[in-house]
Protein backbone atom coordinates (compact mmCIF):
# COMPACT_ATOMS: atom_id res chain seq x y z
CA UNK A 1 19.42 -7.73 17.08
CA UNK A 2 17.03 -10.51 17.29
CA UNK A 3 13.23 -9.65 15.39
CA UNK A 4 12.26 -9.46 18.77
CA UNK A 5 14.27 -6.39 19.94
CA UNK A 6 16.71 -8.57 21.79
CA UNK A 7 13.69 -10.29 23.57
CA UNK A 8 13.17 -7.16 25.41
CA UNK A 9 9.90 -6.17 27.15
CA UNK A 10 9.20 -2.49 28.95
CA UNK A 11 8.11 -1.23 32.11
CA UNK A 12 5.37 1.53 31.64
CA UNK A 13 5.05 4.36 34.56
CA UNK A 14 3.04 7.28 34.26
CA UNK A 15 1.76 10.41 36.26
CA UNK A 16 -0.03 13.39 35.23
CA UNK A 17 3.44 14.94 33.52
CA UNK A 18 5.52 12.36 32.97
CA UNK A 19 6.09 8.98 31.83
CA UNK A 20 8.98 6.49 31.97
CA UNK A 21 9.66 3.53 29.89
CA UNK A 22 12.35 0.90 31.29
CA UNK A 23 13.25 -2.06 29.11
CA UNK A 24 14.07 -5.33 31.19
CA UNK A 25 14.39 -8.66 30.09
CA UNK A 26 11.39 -10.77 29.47
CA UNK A 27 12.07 -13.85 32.06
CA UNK A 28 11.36 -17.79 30.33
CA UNK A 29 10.88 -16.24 26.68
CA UNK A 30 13.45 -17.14 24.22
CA UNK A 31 14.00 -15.37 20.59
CA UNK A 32 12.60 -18.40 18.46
CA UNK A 33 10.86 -17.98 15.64
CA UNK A 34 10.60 -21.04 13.81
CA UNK A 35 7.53 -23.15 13.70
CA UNK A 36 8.37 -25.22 16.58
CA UNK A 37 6.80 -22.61 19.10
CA UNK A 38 4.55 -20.67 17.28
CA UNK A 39 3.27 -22.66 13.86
CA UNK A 40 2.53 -20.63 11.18
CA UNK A 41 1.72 -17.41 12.74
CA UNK A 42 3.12 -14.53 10.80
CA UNK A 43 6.10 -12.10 12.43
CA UNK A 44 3.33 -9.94 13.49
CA UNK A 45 1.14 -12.72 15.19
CA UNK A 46 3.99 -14.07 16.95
CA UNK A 47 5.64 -10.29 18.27
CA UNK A 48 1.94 -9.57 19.44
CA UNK A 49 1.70 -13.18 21.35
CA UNK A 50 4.89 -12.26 23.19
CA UNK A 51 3.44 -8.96 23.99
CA UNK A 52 0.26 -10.47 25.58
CA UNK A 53 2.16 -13.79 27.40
CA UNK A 54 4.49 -11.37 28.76
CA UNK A 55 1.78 -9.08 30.02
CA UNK A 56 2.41 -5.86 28.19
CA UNK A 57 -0.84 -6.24 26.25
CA UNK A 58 -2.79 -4.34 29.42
CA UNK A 59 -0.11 -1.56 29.93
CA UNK A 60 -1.01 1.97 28.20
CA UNK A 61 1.96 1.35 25.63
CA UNK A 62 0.81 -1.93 24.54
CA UNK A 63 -2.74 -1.52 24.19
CA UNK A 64 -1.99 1.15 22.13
CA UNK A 65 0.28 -0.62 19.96
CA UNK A 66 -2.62 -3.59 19.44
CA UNK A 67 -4.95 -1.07 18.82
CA UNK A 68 -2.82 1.08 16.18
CA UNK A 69 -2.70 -2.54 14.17
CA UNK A 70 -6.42 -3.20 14.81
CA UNK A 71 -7.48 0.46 13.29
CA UNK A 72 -5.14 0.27 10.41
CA UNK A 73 -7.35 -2.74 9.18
CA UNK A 74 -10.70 -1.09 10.59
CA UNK A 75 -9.85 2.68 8.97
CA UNK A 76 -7.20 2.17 6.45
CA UNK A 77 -6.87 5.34 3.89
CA UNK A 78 -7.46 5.06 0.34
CA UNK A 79 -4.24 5.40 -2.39
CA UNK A 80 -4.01 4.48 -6.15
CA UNK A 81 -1.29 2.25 -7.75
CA UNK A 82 1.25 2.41 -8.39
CA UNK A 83 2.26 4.11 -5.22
CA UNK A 84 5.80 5.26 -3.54
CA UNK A 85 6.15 6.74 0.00
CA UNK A 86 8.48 7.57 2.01
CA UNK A 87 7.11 7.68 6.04
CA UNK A 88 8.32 7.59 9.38
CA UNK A 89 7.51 5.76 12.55
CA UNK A 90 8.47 7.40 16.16
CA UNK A 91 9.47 5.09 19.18
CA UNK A 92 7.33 6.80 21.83
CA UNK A 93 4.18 7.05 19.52
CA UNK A 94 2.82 3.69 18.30
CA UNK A 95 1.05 3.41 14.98
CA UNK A 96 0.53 1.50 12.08
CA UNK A 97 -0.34 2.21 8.71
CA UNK A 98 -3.40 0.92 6.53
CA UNK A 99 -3.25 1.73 2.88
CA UNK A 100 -6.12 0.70 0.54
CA UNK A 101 -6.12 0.18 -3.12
CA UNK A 102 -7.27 -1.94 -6.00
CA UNK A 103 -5.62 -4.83 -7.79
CA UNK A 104 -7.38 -5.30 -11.85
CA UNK A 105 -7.36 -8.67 -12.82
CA UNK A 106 -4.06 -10.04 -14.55
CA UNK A 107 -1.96 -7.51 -12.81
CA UNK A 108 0.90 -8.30 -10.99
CA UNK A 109 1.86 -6.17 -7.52
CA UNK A 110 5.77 -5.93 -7.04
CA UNK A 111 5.59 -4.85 -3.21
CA UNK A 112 9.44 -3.15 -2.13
CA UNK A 113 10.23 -2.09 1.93
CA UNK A 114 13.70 -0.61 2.69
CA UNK A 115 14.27 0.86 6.12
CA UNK A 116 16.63 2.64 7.73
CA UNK A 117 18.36 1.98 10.18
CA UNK A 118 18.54 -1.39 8.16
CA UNK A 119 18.58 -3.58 11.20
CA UNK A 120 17.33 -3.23 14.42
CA UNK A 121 14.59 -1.53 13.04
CA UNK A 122 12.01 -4.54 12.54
CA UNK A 123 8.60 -3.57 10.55
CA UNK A 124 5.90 -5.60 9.81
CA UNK A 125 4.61 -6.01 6.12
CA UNK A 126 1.32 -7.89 5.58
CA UNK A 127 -1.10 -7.74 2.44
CA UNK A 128 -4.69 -8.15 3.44
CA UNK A 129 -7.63 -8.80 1.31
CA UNK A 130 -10.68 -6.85 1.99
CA UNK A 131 -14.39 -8.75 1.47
CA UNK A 132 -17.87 -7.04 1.13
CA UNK A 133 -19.31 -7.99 4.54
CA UNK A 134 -16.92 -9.51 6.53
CA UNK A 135 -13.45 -8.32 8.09
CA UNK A 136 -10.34 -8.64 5.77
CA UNK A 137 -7.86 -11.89 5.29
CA UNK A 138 -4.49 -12.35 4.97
CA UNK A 139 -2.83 -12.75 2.42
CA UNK A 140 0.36 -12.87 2.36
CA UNK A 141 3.20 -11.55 5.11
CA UNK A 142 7.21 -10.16 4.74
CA UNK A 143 9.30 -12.76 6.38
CA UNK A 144 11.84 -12.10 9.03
CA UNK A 145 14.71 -11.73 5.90
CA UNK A 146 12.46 -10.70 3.04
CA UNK A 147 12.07 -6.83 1.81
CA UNK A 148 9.52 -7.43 -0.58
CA UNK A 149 6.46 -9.28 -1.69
CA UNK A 150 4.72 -10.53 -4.96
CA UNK A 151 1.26 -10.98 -5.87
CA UNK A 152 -1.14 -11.63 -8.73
CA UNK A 153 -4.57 -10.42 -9.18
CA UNK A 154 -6.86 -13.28 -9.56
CA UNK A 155 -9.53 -11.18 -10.08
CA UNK A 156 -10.58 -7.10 -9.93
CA UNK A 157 -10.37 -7.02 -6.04
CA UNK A 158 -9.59 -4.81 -2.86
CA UNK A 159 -6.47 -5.06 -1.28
CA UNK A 160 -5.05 -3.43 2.31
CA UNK A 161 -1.72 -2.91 2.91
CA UNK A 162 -0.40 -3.19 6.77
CA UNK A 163 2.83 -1.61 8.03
CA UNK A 164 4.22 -1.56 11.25
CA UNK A 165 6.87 -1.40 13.61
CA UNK A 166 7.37 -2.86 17.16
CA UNK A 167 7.46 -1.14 20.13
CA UNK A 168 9.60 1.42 20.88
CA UNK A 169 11.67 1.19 17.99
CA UNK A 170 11.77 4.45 15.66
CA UNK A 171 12.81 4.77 12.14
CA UNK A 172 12.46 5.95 8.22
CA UNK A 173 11.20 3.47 5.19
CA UNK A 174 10.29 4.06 1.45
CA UNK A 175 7.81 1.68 0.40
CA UNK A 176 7.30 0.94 -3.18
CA UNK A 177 4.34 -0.61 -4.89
CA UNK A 178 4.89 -1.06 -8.58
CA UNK A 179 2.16 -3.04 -11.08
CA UNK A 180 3.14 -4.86 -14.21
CA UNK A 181 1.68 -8.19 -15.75
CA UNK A 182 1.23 -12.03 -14.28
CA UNK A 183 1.74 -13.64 -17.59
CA UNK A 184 4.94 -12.82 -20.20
CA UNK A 185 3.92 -11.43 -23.55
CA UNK A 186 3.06 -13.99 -25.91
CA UNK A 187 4.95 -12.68 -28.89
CA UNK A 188 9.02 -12.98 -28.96
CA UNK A 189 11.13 -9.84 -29.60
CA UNK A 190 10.98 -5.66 -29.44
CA UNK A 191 9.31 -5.60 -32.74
CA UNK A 192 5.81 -7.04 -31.67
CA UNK A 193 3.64 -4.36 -30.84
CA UNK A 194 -0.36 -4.61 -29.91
CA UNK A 195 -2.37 -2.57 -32.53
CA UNK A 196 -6.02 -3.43 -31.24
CA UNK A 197 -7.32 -3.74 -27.86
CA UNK A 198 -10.67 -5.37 -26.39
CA UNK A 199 -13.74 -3.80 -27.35
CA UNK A 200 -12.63 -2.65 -30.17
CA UNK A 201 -15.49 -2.64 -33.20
CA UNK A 202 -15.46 -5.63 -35.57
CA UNK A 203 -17.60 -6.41 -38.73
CA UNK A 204 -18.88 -2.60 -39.10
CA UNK A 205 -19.93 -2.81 -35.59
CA UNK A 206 -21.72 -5.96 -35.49
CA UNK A 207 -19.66 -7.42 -32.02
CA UNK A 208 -16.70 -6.34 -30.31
CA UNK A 209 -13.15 -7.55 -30.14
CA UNK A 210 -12.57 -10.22 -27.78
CA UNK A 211 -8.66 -9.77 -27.23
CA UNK A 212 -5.49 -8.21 -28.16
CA UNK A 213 -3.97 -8.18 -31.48
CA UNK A 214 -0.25 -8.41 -31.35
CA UNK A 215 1.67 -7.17 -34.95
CA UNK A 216 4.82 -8.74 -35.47
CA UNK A 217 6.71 -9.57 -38.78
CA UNK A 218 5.29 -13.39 -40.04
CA UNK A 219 6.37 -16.43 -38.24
CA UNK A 220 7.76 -14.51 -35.16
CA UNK A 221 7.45 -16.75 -32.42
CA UNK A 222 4.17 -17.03 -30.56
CA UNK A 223 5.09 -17.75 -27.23
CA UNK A 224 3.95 -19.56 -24.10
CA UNK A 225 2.87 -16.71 -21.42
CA UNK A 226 2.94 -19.33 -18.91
CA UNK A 227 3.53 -22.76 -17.81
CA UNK A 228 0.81 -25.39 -18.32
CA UNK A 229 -0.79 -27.77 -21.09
CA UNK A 230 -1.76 -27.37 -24.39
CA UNK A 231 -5.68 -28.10 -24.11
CA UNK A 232 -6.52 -27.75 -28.05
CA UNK A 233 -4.88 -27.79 -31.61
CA UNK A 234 -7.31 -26.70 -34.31
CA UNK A 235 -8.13 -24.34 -36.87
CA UNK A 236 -11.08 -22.48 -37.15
CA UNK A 237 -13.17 -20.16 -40.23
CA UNK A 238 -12.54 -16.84 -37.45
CA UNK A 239 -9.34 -17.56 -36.06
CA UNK A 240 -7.46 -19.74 -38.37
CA UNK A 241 -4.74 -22.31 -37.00
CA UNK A 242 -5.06 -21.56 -33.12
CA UNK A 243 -3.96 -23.29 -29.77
CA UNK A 244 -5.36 -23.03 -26.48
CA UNK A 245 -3.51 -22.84 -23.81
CA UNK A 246 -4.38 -23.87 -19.92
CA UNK A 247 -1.34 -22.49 -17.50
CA UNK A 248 -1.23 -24.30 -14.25
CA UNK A 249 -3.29 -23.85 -11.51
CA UNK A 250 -5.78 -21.21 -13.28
CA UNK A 251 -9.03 -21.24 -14.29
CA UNK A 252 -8.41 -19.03 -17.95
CA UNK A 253 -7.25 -20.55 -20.52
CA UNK A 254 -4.77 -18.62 -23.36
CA UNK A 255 -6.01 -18.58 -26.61
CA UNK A 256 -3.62 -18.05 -29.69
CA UNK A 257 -4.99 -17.20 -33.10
CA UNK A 258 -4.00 -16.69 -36.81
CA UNK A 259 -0.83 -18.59 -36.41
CA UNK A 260 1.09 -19.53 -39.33
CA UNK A 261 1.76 -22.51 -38.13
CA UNK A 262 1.70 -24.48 -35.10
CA UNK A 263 4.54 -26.27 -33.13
CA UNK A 264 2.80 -27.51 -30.41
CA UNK A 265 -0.07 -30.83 -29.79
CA UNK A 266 -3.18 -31.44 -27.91
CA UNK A 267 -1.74 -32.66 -24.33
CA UNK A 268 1.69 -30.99 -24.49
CA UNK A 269 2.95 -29.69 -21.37
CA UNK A 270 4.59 -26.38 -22.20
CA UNK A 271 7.30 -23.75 -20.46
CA UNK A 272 6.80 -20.67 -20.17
CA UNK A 273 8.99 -18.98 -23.16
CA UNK A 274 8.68 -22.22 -25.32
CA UNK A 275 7.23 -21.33 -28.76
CA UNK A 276 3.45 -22.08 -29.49
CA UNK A 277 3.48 -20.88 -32.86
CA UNK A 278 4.54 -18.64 -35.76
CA UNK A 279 2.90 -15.69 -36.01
CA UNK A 280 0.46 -15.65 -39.18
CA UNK A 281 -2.70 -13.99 -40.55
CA UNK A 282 -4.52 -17.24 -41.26
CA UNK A 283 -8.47 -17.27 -40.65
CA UNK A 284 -10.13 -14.08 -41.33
CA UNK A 285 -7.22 -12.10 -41.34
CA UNK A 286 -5.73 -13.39 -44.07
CA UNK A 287 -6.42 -8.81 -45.55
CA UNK A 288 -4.93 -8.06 -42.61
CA UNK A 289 -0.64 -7.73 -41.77
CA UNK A 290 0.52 -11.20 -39.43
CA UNK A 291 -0.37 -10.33 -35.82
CA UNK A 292 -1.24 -12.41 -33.02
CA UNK A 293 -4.66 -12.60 -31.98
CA UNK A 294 -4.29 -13.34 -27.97
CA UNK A 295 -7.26 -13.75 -25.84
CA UNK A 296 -7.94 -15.23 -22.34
CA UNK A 297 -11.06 -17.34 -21.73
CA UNK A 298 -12.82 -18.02 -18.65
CA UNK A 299 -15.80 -20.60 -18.02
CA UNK A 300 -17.76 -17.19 -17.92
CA UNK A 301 -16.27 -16.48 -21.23
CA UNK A 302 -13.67 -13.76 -22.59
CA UNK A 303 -11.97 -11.30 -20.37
CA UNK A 304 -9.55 -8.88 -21.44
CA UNK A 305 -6.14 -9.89 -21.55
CA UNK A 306 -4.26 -6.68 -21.24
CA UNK A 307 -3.66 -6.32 -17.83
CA UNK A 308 -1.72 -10.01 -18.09
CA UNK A 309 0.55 -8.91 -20.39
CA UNK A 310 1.26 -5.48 -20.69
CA UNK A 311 4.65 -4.92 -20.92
CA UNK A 312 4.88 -1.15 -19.16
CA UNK A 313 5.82 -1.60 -15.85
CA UNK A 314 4.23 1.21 -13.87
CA UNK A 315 5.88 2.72 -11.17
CA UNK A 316 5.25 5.92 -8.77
CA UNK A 317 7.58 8.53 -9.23
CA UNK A 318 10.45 8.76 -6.52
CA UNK A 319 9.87 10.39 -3.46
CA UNK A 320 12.53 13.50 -2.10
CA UNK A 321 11.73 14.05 1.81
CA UNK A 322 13.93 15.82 3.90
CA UNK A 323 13.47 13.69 7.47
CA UNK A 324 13.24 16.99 9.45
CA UNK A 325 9.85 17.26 8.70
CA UNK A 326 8.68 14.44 10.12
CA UNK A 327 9.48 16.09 13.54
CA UNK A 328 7.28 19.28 12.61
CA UNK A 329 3.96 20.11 12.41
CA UNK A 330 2.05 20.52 8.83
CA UNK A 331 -0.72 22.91 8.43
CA UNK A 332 -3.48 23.36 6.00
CA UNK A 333 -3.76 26.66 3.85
CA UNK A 334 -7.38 27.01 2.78
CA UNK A 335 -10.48 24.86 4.05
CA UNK A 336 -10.22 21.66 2.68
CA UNK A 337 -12.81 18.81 2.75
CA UNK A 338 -11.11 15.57 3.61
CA UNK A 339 -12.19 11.84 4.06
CA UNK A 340 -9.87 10.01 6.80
CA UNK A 341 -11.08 6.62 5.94
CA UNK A 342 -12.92 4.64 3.09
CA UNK A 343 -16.42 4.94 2.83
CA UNK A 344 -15.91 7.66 5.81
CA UNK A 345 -17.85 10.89 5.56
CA UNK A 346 -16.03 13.39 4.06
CA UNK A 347 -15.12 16.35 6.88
CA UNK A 348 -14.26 19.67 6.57
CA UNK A 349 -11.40 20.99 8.44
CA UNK A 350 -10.56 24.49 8.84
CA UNK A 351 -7.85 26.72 7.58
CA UNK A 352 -4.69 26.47 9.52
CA UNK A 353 -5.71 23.04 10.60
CA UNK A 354 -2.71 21.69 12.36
CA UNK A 355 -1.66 17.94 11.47
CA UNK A 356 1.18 15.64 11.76
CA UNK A 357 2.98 14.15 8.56
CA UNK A 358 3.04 9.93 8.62
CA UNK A 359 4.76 9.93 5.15
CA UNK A 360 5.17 11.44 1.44
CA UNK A 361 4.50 10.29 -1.77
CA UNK A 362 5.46 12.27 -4.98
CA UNK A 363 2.46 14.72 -4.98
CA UNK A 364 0.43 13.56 -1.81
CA UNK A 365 1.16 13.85 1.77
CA UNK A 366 -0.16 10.96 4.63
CA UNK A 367 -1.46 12.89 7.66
CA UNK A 368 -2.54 12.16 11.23
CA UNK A 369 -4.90 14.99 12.58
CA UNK A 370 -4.52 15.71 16.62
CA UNK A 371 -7.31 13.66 17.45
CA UNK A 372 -5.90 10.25 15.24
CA UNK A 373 -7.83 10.48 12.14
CA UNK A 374 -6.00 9.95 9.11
CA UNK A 375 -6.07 11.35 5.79
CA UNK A 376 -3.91 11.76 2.33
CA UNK A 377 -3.62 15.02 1.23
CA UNK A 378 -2.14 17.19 -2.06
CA UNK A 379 1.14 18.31 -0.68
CA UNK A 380 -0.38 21.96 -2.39
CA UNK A 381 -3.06 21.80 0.73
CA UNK A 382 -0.41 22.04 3.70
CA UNK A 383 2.83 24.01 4.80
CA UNK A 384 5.55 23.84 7.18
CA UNK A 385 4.33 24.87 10.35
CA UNK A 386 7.96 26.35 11.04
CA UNK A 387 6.63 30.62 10.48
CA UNK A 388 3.95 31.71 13.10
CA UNK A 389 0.73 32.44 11.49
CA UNK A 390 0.43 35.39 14.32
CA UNK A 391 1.11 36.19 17.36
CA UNK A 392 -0.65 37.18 20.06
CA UNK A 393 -0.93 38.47 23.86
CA UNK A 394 -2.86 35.96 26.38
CA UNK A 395 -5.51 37.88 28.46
CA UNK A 396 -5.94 34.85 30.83
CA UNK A 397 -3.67 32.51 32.69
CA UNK A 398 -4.09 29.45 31.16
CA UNK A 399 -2.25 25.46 30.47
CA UNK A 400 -0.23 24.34 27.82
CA UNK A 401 -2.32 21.36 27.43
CA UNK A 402 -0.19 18.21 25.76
CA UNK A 403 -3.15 17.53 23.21
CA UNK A 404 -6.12 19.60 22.02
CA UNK A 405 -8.64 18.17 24.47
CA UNK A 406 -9.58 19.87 27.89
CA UNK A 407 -9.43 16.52 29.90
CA UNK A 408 -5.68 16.28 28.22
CA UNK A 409 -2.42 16.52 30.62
CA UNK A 410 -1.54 19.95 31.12
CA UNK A 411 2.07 20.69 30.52
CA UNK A 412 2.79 23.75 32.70
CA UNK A 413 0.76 26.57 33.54
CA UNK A 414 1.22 29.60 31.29
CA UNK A 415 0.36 33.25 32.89
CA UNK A 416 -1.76 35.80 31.65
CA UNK A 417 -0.03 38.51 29.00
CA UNK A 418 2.51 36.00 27.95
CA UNK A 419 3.21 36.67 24.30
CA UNK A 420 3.09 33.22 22.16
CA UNK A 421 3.41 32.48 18.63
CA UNK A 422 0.56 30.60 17.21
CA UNK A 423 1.56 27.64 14.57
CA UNK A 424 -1.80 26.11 13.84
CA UNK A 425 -5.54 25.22 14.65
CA UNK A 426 -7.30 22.28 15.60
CA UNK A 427 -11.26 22.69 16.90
CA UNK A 428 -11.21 25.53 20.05
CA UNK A 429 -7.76 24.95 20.51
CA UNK A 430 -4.44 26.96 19.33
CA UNK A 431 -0.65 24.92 18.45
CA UNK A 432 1.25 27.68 20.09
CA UNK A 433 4.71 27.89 20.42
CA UNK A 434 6.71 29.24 24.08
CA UNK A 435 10.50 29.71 24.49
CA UNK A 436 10.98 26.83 21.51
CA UNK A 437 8.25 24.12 23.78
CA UNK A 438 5.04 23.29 21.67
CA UNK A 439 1.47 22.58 23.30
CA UNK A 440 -2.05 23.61 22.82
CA UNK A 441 -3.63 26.24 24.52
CA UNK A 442 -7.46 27.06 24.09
CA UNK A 443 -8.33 30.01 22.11
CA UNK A 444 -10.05 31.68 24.12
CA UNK A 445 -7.24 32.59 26.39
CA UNK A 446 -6.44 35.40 23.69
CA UNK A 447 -9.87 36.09 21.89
């Protein structure tokens, strides 16, 4: 199947009950993707141009589909790396998912997608960055063969995450973001271990420690943490016999202190791996056992070089879903205060709030509410809607309405005495369940 869905467009028909999607063949569009038709447009770009030049942008369907896109950039929820979870996406409801977080300087963001069904299930995968003031940018984008995506924090920013399917095309994914360091650790083998971190008091309090220091046995290798040149090869009263190093394309430098001795000139260009130096305790740590003093220098000065080089690789713990839930209703258990968006007010909903699940992580659970609104939530907060909460006798005739909203279609008309099982809340209206059908009936019809 092409990324396209075999080229296929839909024909959208609706009444007040029912509605009927009809796939035909788009006439004069062919499956290309290369640059020769549309540029440099990402998938997503290019699947929404072929939606609006084939005219499904103004059917219900498709506006809904730009408009799921459009709010996961506008209201995207707010999650903390690392970060695993494992969601699904239904044919006949189009959405997209927004997720938030930070990136600190130095770190680098391993970004993993796997799907199933594996193909013919095309999603979308686009990092955004968010700016104070203005709308996000893009990044960077999953090709049409690619299942994951790398990037580097340049500095402590805001990043968005985008995710989602085409039209009419249903399916499960895990998605995996995992955060280790842009630069390899400067010191060769499993022995070196960092002993003192930035900040750290120096001279009885008189500054503050501007760096790591890396302890290793004497003359271990000091190595490159990255491609570049060798800007400076000079010994100093603090730091002894150091090198600086300037890796390509950056605007830090790598600073290497206390070396034993130095294997490297002024104008070098260096590999990342190749040896700098030996480590040493020259300078004035000469008391001291041999370490590595490693620091990172900006035109603003020092920064803390941790989050370049730290070896731990953090990942979310792994995520155990069974898919049948996707296809139920959640429900909260107590009153809970949630916030469906960043820098949203915080709302409080209700107990036995009823909510759909988007996706799980390890402890959390991603939640659409009945009216859109989006949230993360402790998996401790909701249950199954799968036991009644009551039930109860109807002392009106009344609709099963398809959503809690009194202009909403109404499903069939319900008489009055019926007995029906009530699954959840959501504002005046009751989730009630009738001879195994779901809908929302008004509460009033039993109070």
């Amino acid at each position: 199947m092409s990324w396209l869905g075999v080229c296929t467009g839909m024909v959208y028909y609706s009444n007040m009950k029912t509605y009927l999607l009809g796939l035909l063949l788009l006439v004069g569009y062919s499956c290309k993707t290369g640059p020769g038709l549309f540029g440099k447009k990402t998938l997503h770009e290019q699947y929404g141009q072929k939606l609006t030049d084939a005219g499904l942008k103004e059917t219900t369907l498709g506006a809904r589909w730009f408009a799921a896109a459009q709010k996961a950039l506008d209201q995207p929820v707010t999650i903390s790396l690392p970060y695993k979870e494992t969601g699904y996406f239904a044919a006949d409801a189009p959405l997209a998912a927004g997720l938030r977080f930070t990136a600190k300087r130095g770190q680098k963001l391993n970004i993993a997608i796997q799907k199933n069904p594996a193909s013919g299930f095309i999603l979308f995968l686009e990092l955004w960055r968010i700016h104070a003031g203005s709308g996000p940018t893009l990044v960077q984008a999953l090709d049409s063969a690619g299942t994951d995506l790398s990037f580097s924090a340049e500095d402590d920013e805001t990043l968005l995450l985008r995710l989602q399917p085409q039209l009419l095309q249903s399916g499960d994914y895990t998605l995996d973001i995992s955060v280790g360091p842009s630069l390899q650790f400067p010191v060769a083998g499993q022995q070196a271990k960092i002993g003192s971190f930035w900040g750290d008091s120096r001279d009885e309090g008189g500054r503050r420690h501007e760096g790591i220091d890396i302890f290793a046995p004497k003359r271990t290798p000091a190595i490159a943490s990255a491609t570049g040149v060798i800007t400076s090869v000079t010994e100093n009263k603090l730091g002894g016999r150091v090198v600086f190093l300037r890796p390509s394309g950056k605007n830090y430098s790598l600073y290497y202190a206390h070396l034993d001795e130095q294997l490297v000139q002024s104008g070098q260009r260096i590999n990342t791996g190749d040896t700098v130096g030996l480590v040493g305790n020259t300078g004035n740590a000469r008391t001291t056992p041999s370490h590595l003093h490693f620091g990172i220098y900006t035109s603003d000065g020092a920064i803390d070089p941790l989050a370049f080089v730290d070896r731990e690789i953090k990942k979310a713990a792994d995520v155990k879903v069974n898919p049948e839930i996707f296809q139920e209703y959640l429900r909260l258990v107590k009153p809970t205060t949630v916030v469906e968006a960043a820098g949203a007010q915080a709302n409080l909903l209700a107990f036995g709030t009823a909510m759909k699940p988007l996706a799980f992580s390890s402890q959390q659970v991603r939640i659409q509410l009945p009216d859109g609104r989006e949230s993360i939530l402790d998996k401790g907060l909701v249950q199954a809607g799968t036991i009644p909460l009551k039930r109860v006798k109807l002392n009106a005739a009344t609709f099963f309405y398809e959503s809690p909203v009194a202009t909403a279609p109404k499903k069939q008309e319900v008489p009055a005495f019926t007995m029906v099982d009530i699954i959840g809340y959501f504002n005046e209206f009751g989730l009630v369940q009738l001879r195994g059908q779901l809908g929302w009936i008004l509460q009033t019809a039993w109070k």
